[in-house]
N, C-alpha and C. Protein backbone atom coordinates (compact mmCIF):
# COMPACT_ATOMS: atom_id res chain seq x y z
N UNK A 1 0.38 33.75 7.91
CA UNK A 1 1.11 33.00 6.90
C UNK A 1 1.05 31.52 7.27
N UNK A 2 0.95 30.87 5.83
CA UNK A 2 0.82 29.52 6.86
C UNK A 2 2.11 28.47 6.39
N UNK A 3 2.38 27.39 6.97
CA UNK A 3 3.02 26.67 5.94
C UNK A 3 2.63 25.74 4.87
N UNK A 4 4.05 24.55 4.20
CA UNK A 4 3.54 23.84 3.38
C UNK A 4 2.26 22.86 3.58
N UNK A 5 1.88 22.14 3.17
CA UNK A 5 0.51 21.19 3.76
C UNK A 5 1.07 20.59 4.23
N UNK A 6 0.96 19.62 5.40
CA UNK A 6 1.52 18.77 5.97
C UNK A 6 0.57 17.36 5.51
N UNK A 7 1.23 16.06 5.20
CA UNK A 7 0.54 15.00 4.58
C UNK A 7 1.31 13.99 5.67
N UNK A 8 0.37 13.24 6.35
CA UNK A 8 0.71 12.32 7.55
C UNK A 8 1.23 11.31 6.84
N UNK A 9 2.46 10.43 7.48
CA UNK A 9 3.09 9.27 7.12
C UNK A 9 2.68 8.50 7.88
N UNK A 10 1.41 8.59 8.90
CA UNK A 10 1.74 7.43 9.37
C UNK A 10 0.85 6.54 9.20
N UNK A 11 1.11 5.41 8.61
CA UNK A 11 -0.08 4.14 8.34
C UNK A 11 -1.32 4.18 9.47
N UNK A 12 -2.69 3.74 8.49
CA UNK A 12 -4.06 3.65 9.55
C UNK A 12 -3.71 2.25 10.04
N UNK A 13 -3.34 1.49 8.92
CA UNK A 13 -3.00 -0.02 9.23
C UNK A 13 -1.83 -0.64 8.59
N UNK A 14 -1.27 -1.66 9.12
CA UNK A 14 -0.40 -2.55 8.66
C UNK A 14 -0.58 -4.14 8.64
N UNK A 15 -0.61 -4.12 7.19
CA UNK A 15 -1.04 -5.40 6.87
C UNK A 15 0.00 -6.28 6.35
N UNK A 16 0.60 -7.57 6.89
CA UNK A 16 1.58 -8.46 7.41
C UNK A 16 0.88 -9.38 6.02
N UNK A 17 1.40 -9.77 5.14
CA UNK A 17 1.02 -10.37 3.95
C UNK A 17 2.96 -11.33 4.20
N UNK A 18 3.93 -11.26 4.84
CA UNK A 18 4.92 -12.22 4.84
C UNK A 18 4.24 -13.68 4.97
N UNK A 19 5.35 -14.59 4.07
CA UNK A 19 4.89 -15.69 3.76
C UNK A 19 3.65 -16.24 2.43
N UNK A 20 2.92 -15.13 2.07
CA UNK A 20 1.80 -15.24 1.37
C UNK A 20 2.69 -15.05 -0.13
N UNK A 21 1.69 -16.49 -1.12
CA UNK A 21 1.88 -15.89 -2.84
C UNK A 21 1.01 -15.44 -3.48
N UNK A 22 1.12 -15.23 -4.51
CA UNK A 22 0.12 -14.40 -5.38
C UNK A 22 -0.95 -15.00 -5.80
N UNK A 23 -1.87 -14.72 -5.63
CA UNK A 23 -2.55 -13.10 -5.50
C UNK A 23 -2.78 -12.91 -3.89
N UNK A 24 -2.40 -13.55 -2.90
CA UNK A 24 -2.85 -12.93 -1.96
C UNK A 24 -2.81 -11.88 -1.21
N UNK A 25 -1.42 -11.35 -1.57
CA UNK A 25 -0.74 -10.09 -0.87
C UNK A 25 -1.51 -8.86 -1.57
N UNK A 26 -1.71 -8.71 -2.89
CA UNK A 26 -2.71 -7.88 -3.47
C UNK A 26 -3.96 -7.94 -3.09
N UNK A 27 -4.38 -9.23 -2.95
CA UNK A 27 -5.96 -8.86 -2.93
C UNK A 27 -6.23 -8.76 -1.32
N UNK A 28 -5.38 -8.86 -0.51
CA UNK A 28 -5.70 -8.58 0.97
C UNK A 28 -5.49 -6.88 0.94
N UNK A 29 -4.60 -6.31 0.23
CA UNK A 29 -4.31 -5.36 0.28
C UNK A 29 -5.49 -4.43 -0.20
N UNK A 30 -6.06 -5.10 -1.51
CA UNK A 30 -7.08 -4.55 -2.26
C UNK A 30 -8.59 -4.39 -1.03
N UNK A 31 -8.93 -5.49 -0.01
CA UNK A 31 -9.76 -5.21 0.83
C UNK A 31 -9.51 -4.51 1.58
N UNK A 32 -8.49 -4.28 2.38
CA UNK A 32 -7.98 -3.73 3.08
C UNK A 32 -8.33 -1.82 2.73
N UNK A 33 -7.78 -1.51 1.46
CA UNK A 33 -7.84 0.10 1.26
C UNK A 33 -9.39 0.42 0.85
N UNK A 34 -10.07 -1.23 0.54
CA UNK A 34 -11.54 -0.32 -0.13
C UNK A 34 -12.49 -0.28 1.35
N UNK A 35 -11.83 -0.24 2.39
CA UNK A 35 -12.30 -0.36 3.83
C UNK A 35 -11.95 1.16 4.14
N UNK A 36 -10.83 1.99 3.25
CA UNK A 36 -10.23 2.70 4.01
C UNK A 36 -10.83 4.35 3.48
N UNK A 37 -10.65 5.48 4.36
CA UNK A 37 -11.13 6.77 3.46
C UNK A 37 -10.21 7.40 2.54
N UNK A 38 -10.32 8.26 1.82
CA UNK A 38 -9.29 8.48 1.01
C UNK A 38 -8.44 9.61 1.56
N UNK A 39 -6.96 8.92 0.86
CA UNK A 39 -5.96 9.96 1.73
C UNK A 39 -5.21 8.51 3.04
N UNK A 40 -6.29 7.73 3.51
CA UNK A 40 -5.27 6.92 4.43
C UNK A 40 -4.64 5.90 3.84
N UNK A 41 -3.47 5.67 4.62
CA UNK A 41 -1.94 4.99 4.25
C UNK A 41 -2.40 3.63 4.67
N UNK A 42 -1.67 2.82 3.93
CA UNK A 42 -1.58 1.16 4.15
C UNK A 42 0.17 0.81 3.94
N UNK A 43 0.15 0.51 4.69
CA UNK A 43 1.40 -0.19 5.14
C UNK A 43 1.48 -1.72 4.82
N UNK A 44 1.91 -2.10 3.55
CA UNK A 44 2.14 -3.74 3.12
C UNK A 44 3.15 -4.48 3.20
N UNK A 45 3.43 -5.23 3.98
CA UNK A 45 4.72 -6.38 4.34
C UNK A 45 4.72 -7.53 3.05
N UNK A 46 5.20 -7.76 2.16
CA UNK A 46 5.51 -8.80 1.77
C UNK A 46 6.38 -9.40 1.77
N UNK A 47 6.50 -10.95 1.64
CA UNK A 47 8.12 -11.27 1.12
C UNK A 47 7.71 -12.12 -0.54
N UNK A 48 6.63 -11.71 -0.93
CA UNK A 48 5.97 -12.64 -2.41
C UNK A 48 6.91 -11.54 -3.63
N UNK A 49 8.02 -12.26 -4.27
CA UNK A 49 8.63 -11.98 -5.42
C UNK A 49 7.73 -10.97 -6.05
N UNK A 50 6.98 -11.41 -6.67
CA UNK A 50 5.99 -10.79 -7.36
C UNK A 50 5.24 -9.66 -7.01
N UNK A 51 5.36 -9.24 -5.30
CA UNK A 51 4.38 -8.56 -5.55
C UNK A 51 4.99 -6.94 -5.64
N UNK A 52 6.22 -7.11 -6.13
CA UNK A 52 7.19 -6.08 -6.65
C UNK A 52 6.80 -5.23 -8.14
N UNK A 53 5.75 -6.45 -8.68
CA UNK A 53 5.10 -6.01 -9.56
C UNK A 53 3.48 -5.94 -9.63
N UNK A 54 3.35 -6.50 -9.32
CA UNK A 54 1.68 -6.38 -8.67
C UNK A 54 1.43 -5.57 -7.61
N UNK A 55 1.91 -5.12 -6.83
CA UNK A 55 1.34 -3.72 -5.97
C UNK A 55 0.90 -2.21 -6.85
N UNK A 56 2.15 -2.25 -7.65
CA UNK A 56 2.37 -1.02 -7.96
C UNK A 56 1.02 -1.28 -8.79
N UNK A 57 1.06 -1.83 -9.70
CA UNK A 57 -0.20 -2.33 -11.03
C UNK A 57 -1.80 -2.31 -10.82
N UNK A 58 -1.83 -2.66 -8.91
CA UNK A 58 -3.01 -3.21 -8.14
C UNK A 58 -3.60 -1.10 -7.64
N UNK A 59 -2.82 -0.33 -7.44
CA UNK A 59 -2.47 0.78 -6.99
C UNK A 59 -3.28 1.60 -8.23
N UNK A 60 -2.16 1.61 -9.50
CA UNK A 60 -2.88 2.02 -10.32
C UNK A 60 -4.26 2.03 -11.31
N UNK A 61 -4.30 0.66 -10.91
CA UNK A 61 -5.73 0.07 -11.60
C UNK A 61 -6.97 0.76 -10.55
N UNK A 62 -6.46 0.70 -9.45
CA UNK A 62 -7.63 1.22 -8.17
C UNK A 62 -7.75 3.03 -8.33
N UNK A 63 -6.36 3.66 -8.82
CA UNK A 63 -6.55 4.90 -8.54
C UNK A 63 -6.00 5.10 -7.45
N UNK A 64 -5.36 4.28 -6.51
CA UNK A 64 -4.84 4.83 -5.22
C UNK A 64 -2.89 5.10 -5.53
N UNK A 65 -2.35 5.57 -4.73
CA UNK A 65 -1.36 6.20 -5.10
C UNK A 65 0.07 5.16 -4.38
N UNK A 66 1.22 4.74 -4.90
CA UNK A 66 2.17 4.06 -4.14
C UNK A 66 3.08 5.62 -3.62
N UNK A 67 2.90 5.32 -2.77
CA UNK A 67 4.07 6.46 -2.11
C UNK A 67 5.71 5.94 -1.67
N UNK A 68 5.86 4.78 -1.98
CA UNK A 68 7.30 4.23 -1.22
C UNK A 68 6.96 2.55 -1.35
N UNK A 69 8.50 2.24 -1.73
CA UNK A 69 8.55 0.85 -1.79
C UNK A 69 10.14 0.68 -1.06
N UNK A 70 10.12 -0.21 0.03
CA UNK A 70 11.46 -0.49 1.01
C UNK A 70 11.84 -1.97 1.02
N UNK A 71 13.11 -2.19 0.13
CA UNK A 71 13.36 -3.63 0.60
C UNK A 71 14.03 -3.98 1.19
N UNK A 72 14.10 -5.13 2.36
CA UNK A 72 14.75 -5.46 3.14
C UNK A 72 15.37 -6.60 3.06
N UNK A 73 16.11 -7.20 2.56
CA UNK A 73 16.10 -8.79 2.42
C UNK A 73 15.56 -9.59 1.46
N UNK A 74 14.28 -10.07 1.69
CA UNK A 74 13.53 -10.64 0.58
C UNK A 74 12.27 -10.00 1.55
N UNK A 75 12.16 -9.29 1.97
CA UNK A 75 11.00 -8.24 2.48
C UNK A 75 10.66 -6.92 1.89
N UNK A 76 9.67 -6.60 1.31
CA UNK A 76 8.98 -5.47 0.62
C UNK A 76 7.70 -5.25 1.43
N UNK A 77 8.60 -3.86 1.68
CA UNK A 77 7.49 -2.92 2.55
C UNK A 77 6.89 -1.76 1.60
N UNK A 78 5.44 -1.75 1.22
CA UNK A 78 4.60 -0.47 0.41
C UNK A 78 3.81 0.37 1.49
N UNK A 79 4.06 1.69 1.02
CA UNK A 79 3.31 2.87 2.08
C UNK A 79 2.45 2.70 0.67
N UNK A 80 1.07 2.56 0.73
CA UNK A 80 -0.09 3.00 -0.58
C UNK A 80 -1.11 4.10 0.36
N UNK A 81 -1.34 5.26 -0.83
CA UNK A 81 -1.91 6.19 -0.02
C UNK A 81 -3.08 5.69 -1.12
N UNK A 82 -4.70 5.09 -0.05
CA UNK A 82 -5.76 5.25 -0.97
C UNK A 82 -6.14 6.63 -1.34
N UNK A 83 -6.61 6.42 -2.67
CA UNK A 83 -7.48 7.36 -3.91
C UNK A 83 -8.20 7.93 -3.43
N UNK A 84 -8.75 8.93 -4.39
CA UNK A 84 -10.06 9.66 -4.19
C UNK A 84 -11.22 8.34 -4.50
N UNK A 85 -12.11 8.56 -3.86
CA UNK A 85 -13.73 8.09 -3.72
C UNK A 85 -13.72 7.87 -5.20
N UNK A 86 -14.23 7.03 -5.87
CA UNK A 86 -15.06 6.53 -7.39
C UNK A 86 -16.76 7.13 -7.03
C-alpha cells in the first residue's frame, strides 16, 4: 500500500528581487524558472508593490503554477512551482 504523493516544498532556488521595481522582479523570476525543470520551486522575495500582481499574471502566462504568496511587511514571498515543458 502506498501513500499520498509526496510533492517537495523545498525551493531549488531563492531569488532576492528586495529593493527591485517593475519589471524586474518578474523578469528575473521569468529567467530564473526557464533555467529550471519542471516541477522545481522558486522562491521570490519582493518588496515591489506591484509585483502582487504581476507574479501571479507572469505564472500564468508561462504555465507554471503559484503555490503560495506570504506577506511580511512590505515583503512578498512567492513559492512558483515551474510548468510542464512547452
Amino acid at each position: 500500500m502506498s501513500g499520498p504523493a509526496f510533492r517537495e516544498s523545498t525551493p531549488r532556488l531563492t531569488l532576492d528581487c528586495e529593493g527591485l521595481l517593475c519589471p524586474l522582479p518578474v523578469y528575473k523570476a521569468g529567467l530564473a524558472l526557464s533555467r529550471m525543470s519542471p516541477g522545481d520551486l522558486l522562491e521570490l522575495v519582493s518588496t515591489d508593490p506591484g509585483s502582487l500582481a504581476d507574479v501571479p499574471a507572469m505564472a500564468r502566462q508561462r504555465g507554471d503554477h503559484l503555490r503560495s504568496v506570504v506577506t511580511e511587511g512590505d515583503r512578498h514571498v512567492f513559492l512558483l512551482e515551474k510548468g510542464p515543458a512547452r
